[in-house]
N, C-alpha and C. Protein backbone atom coordinates (compact mmCIF):
# COMPACT_ATOMS: atom_id res chain seq x y z
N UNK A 1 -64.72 29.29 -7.82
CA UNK A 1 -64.04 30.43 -8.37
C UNK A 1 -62.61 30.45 -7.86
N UNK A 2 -62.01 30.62 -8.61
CA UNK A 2 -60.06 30.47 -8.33
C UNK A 2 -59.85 32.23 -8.76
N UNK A 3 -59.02 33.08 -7.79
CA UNK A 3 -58.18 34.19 -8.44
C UNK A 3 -57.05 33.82 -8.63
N UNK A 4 -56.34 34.15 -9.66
CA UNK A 4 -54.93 33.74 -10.37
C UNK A 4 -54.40 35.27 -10.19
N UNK A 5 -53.27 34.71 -9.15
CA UNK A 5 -51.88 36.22 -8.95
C UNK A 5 -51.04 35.87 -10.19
N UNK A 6 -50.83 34.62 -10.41
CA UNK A 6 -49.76 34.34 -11.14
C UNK A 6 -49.72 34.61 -12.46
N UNK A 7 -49.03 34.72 -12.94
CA UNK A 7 -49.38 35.34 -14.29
C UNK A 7 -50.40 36.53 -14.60
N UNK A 8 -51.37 36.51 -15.41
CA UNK A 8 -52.14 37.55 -15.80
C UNK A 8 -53.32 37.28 -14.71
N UNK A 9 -53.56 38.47 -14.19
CA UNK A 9 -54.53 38.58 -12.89
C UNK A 9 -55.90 38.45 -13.32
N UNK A 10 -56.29 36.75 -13.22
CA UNK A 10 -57.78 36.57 -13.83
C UNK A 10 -58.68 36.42 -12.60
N UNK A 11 -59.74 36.39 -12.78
CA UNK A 11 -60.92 35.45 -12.00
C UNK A 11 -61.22 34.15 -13.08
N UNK A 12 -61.48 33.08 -12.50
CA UNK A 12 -61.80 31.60 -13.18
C UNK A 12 -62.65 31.52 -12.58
N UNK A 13 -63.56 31.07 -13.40
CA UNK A 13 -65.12 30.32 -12.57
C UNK A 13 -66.09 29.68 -13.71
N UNK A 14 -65.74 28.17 -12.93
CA UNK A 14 -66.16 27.43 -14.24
C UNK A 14 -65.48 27.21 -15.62
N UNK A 15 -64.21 27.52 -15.24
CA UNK A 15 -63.55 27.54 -16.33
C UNK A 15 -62.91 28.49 -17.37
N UNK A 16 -64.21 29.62 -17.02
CA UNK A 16 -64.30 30.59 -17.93
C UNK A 16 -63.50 31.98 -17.27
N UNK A 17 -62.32 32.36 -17.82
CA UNK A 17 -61.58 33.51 -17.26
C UNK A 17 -62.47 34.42 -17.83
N UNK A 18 -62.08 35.25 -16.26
CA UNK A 18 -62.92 36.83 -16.49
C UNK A 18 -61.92 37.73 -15.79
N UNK A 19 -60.71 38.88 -16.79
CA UNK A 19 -60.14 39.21 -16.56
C UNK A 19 -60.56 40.89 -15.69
N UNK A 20 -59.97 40.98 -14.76
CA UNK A 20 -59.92 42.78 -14.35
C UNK A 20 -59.27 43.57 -15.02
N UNK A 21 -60.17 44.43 -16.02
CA UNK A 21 -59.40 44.93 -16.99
C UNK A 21 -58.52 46.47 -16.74
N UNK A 22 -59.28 47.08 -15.32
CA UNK A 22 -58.74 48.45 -15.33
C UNK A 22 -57.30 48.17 -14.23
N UNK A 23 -56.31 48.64 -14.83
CA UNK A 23 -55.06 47.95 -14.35
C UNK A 23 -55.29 48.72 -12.58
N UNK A 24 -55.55 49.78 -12.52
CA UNK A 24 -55.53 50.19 -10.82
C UNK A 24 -56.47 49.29 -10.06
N UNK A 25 -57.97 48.60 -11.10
CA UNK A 25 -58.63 48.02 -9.85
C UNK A 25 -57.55 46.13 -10.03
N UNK A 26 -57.01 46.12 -11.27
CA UNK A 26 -56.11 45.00 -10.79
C UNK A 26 -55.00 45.31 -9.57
N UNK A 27 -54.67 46.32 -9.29
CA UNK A 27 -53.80 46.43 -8.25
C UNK A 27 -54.35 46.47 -7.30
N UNK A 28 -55.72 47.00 -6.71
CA UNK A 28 -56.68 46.86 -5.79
C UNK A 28 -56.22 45.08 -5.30
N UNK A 29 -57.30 44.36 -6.24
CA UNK A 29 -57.27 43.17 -5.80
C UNK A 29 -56.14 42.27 -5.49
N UNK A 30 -55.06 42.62 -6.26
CA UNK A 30 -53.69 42.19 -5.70
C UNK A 30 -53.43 42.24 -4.57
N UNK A 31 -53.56 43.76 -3.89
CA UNK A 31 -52.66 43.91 -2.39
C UNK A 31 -53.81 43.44 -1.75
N UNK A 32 -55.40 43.13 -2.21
CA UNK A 32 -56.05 42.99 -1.04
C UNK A 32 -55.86 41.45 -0.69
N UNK A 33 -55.81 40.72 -2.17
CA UNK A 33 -55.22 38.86 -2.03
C UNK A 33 -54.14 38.64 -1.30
N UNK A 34 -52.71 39.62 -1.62
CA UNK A 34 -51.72 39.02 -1.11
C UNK A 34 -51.85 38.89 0.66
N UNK A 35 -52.98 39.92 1.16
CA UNK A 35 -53.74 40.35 2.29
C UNK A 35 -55.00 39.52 2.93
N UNK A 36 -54.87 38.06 2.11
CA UNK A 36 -56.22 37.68 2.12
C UNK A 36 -56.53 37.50 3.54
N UNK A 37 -57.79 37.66 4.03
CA UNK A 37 -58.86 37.69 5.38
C UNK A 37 -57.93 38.98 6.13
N UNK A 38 -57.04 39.90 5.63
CA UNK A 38 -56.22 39.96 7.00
C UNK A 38 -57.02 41.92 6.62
N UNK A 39 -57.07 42.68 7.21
CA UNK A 39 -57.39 43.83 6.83
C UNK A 39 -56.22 45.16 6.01
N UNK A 40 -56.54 45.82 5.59
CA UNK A 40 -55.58 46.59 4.46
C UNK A 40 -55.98 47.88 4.35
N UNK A 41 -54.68 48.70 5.37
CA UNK A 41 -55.68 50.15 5.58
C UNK A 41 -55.53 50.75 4.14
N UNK A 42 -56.48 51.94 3.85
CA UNK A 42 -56.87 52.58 3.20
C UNK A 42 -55.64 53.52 2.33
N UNK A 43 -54.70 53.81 3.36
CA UNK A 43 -53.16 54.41 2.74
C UNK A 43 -52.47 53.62 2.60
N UNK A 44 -52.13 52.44 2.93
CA UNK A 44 -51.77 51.69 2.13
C UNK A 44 -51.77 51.04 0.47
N UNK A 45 -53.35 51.02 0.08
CA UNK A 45 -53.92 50.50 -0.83
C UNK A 45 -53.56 51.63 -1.86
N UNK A 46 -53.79 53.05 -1.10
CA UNK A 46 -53.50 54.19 -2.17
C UNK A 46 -52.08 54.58 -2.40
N UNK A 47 -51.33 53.75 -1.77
CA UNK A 47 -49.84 53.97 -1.92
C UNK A 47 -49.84 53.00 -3.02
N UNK A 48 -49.89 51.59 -2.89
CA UNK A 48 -49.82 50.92 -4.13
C UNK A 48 -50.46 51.24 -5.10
N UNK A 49 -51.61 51.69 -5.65
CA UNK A 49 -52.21 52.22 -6.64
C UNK A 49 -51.63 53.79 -7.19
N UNK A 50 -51.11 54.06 -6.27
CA UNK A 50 -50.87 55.37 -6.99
C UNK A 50 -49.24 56.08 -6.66
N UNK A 51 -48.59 54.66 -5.84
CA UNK A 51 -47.22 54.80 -5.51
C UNK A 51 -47.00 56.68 -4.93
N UNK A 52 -46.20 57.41 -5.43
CA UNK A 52 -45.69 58.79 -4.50
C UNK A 52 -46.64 59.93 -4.78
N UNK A 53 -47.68 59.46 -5.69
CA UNK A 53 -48.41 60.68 -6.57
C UNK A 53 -49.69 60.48 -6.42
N UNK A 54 -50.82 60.37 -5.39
CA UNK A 54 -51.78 60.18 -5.76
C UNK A 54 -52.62 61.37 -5.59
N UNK A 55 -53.72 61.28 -6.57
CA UNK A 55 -54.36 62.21 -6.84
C UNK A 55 -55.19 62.84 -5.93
N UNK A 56 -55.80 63.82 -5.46
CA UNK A 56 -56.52 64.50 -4.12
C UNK A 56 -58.20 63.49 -4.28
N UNK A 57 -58.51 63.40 -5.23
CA UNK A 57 -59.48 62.28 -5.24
C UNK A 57 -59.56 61.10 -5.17
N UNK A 58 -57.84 60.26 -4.60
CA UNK A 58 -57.48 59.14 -4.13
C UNK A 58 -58.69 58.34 -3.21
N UNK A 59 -58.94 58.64 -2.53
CA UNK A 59 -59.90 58.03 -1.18
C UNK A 59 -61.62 57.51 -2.33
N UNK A 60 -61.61 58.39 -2.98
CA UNK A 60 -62.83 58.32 -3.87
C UNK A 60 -62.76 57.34 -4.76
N UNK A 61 -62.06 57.80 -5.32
CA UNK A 61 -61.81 56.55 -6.48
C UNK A 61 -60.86 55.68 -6.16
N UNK A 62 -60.33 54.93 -4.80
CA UNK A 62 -60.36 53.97 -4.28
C UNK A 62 -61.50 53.31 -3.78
N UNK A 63 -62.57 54.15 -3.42
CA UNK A 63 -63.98 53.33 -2.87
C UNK A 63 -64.60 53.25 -4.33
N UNK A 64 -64.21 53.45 -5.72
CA UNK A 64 -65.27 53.40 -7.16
C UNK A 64 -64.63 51.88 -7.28
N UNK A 65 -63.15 51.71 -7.12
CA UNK A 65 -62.22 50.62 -7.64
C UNK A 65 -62.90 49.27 -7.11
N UNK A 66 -63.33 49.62 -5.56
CA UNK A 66 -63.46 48.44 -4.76
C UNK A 66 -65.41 48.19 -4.72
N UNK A 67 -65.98 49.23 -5.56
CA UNK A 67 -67.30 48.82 -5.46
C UNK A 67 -67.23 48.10 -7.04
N UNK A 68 -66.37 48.20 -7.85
CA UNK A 68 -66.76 47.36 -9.09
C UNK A 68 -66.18 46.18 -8.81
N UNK A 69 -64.79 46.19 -8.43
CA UNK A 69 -64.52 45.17 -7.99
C UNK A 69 -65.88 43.97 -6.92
N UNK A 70 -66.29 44.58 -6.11
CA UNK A 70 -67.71 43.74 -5.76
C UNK A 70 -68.62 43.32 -6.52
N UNK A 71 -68.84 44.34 -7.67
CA UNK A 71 -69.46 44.14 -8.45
C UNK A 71 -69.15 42.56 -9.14
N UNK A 72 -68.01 42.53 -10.26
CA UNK A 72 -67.34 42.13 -10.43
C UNK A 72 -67.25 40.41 -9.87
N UNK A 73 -67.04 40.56 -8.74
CA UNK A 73 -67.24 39.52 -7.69
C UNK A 73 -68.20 39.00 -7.87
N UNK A 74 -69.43 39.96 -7.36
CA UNK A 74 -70.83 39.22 -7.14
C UNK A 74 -71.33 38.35 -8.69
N UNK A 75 -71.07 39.39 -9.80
CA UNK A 75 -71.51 38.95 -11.09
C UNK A 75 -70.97 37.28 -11.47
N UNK A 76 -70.17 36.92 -10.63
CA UNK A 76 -68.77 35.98 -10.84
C UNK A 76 -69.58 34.72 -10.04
N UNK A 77 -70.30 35.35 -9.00
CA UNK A 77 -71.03 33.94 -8.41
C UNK A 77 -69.61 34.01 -7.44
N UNK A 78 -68.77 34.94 -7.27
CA UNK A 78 -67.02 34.08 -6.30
C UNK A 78 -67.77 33.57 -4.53
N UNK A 79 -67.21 32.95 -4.43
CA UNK A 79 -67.27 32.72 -2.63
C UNK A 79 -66.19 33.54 -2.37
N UNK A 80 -66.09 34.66 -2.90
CA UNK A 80 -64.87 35.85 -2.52
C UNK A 80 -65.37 36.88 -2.19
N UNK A 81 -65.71 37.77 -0.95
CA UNK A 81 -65.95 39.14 -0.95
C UNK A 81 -65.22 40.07 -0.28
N UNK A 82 -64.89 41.57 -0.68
CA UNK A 82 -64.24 42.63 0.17
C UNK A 82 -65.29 43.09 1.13
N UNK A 83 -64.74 43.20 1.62
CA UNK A 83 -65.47 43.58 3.12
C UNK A 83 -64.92 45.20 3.52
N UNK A 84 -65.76 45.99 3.58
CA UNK A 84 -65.43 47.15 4.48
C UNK A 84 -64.48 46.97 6.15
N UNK A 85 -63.43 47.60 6.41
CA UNK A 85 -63.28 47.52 7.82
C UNK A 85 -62.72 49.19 8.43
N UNK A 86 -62.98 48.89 9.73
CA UNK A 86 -62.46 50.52 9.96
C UNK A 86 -61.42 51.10 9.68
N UNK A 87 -60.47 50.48 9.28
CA UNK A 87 -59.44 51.53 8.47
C UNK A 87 -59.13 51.23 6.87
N UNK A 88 -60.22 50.26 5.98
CA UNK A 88 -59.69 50.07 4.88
C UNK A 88 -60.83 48.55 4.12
N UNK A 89 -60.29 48.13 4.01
CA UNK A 89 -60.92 46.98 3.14
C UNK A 89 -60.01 45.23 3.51
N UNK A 90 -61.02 44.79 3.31
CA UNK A 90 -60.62 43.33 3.56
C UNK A 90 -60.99 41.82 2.20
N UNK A 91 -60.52 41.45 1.88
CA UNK A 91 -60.44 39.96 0.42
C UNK A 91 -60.53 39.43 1.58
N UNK A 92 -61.88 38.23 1.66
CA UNK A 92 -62.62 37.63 2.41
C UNK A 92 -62.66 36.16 1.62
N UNK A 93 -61.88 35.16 1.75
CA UNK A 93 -61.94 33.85 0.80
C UNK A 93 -61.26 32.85 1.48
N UNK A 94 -61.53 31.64 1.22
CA UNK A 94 -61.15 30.58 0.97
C UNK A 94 -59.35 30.53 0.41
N UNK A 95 -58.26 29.90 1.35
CA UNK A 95 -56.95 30.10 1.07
C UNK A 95 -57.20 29.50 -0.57
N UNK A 96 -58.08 28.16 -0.59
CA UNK A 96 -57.53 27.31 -2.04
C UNK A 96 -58.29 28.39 -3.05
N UNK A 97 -58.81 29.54 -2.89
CA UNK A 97 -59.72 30.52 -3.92
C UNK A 97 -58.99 31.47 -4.77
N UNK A 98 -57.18 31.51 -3.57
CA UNK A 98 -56.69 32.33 -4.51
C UNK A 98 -55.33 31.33 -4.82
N UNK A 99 -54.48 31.81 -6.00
CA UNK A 99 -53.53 30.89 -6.30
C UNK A 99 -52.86 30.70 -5.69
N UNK A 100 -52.12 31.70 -5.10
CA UNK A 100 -50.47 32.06 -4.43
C UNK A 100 -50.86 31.78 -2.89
N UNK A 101 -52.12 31.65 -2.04
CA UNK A 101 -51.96 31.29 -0.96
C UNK A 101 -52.31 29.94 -1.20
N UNK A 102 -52.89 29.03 -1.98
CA UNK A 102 -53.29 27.73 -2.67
C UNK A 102 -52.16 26.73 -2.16
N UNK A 103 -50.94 27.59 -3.73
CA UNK A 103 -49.66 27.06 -3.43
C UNK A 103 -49.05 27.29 -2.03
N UNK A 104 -48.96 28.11 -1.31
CA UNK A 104 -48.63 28.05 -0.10
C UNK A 104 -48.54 26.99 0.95
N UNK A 105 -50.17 26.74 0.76
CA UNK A 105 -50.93 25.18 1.92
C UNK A 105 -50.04 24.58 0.89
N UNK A 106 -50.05 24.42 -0.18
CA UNK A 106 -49.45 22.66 -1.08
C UNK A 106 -47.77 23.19 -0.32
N UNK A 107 -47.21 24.23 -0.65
CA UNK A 107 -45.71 24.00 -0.28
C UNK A 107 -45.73 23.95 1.19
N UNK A 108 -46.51 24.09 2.25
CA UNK A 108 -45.92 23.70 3.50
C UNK A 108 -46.75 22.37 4.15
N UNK A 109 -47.34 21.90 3.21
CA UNK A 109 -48.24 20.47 3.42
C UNK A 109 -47.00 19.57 2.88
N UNK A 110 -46.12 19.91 1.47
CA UNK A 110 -45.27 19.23 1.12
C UNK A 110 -43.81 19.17 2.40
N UNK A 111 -43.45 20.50 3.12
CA UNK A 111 -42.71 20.49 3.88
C UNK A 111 -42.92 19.81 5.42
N UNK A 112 -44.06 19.82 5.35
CA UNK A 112 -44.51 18.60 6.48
C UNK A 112 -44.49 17.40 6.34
N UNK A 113 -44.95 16.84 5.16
CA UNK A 113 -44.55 15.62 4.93
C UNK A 113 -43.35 15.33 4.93
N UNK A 114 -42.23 16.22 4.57
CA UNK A 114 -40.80 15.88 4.39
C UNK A 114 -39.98 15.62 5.43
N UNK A 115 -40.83 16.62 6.32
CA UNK A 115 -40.22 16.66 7.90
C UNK A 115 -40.54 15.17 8.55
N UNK A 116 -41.80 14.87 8.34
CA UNK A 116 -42.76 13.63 8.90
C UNK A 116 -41.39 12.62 8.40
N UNK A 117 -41.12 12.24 7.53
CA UNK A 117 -40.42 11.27 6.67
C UNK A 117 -39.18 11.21 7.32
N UNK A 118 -38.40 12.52 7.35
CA UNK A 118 -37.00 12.35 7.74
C UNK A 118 -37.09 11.68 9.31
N UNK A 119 -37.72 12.39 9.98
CA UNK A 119 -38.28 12.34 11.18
C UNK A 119 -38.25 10.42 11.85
N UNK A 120 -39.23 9.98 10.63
CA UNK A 120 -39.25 8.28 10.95
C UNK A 120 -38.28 7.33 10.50
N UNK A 121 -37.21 8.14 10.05
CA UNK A 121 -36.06 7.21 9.89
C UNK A 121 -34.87 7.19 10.71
């Protein structure tokens, strides 16, 4: 299973895109990827989802966003899961699972090699 930041925010698995269609739980999974293994408190997540205005039932329907999102997940077969933590939620994966940390390892695997190279001449 691959999550794609780039472009339109899919899940791939097997080939077959399976998009997050409710745009707040796509913002969920965004800040929790760009966050991957690392933890993501709870006002945070509701600041991005709901930027200066969020609603008094914020906390609630941040925990509806992140149980479909599991859902979601699990239905997917992903080796990806959110994890509860004491102040918030955690994207639990494999760097090559999501795109943008993927490319990351390739751009500083490429900058090591470059270094390696200059290095032996």
């Amino acid at each position: 299973m691959l999550l794609r930041l780039f472009g339109p925010v899919e899940m791939v698995d097997g080939g077959r895109a399976v998009g997050v269609q409710a745009p707040r739980e796509r913002m969920v999974l965004v800040a929790l990827a760009t966050h991957l293994n690392r933890p993501v408190d709870t006002d945070h997540l509701i600041d991005v989802v709901w930027e200066a205005a969020p609603p008094r039932t914020a906390i609630k329907t941040l925990h509806t966003h992140v149980h479909r999102l599991r859902r979601l997940l699990e239905q997917a077969g992903a080796a990806v899961a959110v994890e509860t933590t004491p102040s918030g939620y955690r994207l639990v994966a494999d760097t090559h699972a999501v795109d943008v940390w993927h490319f990351e390892a390739l751009a500083e695997a490429g900058h090591r090699a470059v270094a390696r190279r200059r290095g032996s001449h």
